[in-house]
Protein backbone atom coordinates (compact mmCIF):
# COMPACT_ATOMS: atom_id res chain seq x y z
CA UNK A 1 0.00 0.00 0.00
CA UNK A 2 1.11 3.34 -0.50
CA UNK A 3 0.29 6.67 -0.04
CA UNK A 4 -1.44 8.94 -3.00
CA UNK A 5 0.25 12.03 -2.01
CA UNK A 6 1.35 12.99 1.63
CA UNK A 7 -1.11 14.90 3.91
CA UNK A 8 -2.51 18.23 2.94
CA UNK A 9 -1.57 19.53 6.64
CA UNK A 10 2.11 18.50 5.95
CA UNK A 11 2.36 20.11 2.82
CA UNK A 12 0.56 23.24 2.98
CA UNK A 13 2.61 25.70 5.58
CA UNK A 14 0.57 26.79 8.72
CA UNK A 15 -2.40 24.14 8.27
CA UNK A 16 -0.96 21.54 10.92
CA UNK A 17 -0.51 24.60 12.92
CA UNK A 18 -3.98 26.02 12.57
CA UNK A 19 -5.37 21.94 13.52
CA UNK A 20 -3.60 21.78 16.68
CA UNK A 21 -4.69 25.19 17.77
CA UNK A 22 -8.18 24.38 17.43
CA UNK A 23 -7.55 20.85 19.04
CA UNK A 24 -6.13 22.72 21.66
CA UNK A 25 -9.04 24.89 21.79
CA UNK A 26 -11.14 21.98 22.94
CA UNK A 27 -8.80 20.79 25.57
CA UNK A 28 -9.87 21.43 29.05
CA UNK A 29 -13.32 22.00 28.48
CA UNK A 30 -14.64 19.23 31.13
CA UNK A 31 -14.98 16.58 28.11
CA UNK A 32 -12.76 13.29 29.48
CA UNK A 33 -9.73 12.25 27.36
CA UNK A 34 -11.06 8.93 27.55
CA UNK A 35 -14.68 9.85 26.08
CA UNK A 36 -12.56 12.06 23.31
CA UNK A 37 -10.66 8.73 22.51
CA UNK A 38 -13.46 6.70 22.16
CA UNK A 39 -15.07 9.28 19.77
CA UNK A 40 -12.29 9.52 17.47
CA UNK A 41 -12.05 6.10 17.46
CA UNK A 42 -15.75 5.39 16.19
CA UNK A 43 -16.12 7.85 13.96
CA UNK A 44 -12.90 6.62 12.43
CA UNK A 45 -13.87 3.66 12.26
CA UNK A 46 -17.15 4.72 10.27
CA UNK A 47 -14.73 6.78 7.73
CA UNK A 48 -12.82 3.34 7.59
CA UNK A 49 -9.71 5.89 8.35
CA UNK A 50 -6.82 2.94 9.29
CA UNK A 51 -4.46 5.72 9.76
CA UNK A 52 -6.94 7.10 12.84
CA UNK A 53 -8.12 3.74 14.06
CA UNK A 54 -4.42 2.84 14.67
CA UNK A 55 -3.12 6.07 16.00
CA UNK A 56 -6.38 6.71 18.51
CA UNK A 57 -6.42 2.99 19.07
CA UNK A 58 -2.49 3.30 20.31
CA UNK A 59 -3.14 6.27 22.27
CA UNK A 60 -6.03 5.27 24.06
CA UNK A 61 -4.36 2.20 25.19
CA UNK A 62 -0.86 4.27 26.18
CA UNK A 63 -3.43 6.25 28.25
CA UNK A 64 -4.44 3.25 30.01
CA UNK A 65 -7.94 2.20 28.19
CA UNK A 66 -9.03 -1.45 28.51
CA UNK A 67 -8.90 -3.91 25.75
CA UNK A 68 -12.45 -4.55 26.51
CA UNK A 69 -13.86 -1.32 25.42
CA UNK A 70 -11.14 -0.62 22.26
CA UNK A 71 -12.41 -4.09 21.55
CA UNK A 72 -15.99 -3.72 21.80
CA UNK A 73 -16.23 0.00 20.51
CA UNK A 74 -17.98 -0.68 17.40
CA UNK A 75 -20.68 -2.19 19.24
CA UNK A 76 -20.99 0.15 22.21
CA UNK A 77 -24.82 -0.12 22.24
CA UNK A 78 -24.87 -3.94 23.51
CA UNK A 79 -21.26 -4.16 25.09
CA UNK A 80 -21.64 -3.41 28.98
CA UNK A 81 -18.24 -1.11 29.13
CA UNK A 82 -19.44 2.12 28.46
CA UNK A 83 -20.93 4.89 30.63
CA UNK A 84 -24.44 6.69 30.22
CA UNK A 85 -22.33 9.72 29.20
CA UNK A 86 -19.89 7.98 26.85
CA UNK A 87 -22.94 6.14 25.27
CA UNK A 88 -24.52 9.52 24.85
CA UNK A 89 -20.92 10.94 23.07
CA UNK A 90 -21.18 7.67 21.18
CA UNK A 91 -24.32 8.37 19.34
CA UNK A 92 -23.83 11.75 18.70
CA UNK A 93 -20.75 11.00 17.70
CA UNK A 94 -22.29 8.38 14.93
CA UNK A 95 -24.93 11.01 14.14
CA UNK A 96 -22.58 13.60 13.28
CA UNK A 97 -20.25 11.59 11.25
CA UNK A 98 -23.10 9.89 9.39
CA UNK A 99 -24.90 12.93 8.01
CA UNK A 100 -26.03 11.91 4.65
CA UNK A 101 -27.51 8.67 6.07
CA UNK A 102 -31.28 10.10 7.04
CA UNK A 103 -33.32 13.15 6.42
CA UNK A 104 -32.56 14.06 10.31
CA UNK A 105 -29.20 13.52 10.45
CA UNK A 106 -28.79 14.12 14.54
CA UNK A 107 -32.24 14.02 16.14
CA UNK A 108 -32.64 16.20 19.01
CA UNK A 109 -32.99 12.89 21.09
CA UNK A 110 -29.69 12.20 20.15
CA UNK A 111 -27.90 15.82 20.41
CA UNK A 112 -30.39 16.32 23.79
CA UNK A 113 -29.09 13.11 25.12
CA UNK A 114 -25.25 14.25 25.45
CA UNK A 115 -26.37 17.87 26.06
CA UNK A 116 -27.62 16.04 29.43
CA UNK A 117 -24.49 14.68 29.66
CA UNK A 118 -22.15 17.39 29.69
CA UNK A 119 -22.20 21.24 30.46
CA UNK A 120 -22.10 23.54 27.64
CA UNK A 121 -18.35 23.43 27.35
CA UNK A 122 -17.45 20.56 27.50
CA UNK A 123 -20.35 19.24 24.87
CA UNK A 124 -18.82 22.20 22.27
CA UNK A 125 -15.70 20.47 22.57
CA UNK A 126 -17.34 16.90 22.13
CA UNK A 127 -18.58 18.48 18.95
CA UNK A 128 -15.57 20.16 18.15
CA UNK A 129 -13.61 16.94 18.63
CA UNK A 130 -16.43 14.86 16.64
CA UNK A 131 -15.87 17.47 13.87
CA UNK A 132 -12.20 17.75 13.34
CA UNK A 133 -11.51 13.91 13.63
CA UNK A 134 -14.13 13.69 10.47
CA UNK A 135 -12.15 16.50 9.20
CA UNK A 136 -8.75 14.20 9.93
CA UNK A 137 -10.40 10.87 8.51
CA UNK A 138 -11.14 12.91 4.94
CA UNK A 139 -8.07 14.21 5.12
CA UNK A 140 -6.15 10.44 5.47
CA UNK A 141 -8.43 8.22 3.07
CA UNK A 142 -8.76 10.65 0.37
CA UNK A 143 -4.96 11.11 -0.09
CA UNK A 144 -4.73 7.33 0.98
CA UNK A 145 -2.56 7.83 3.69
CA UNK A 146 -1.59 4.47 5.22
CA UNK A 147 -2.42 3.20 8.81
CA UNK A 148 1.31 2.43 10.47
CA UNK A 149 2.98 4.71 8.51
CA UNK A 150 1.87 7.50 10.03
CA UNK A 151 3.95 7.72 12.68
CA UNK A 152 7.07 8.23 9.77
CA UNK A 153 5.59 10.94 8.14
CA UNK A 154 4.56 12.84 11.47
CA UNK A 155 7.76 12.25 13.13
């Protein structure tokens, strides 16, 4: 396998830049690093984004997440791992990242569910975060970036 070109944020000067500030933007906001793992890892998974599943898959683990829940991710809604509050960032996270699928693309029972889940910062960064790892997962399979060689070309 092999890359179509390398990443648009590596080649175009101050676009990695302007991505990390506005990941770093969303830091802090009350949202737990492991719920913001577990949403970039669905929604990557949806976007079939191997350079994300790998890299958020690595991370989470590093940060001490169980095998258990990377395992059973995909299938939050009948695996017993997950939270109230990480099931909520679960489904809004597959509503957001699945927009063309329905008319509605993220019911108000769905956006409403997290919103009881988290204060209002902390559910604009669960947003935020849901929207700039779709943004990273268009970014990888479009140019074709491959997962495992990512950590070369970001080194």
């Amino acid at each position: 396998m092999q890359a179509r070109m390398n990443s648009p944020v590596m080649t175009l000067p101050g676009a990695l830049e302007a991505l990390q500030a506005l990941a770093a933007a969303a830091q802090d906001a009350g949202l737990p690093q492991k719920t913001i793992d577990l949403v970039h890892l669905r929604a990557s998974q949806i976007n079939g984004c191997s350079v994300c599943v790998d890299m958020h898959s690595r991370g989470a683990k590093k940060r001490g997440e169980t095998d258990e829940r990377l395992f059973t991710v995909a299938a939050w809604r009948e695996a017993p791992y997950f939270s109230d509050a990480e099931r909520a960032a679960l489904a809004l996270t597959e509503a957001a990242t699945r927009l063309a699928d329905r008319p509605n693309p993220v019911p108000d029972e769905v956006f409403n569910g997290a919103a009881t889940h988290y204060d209002q910062r902390a559910l604009a960064a669960l947003v935020l975060n849901i929207a700039m790892i779709n943004l990273w997962n268009r970014l990888n399979v479009t140019t074709g970036l491959v997962g495992g060689e990512w950590t070369a070309q970001w080194a």
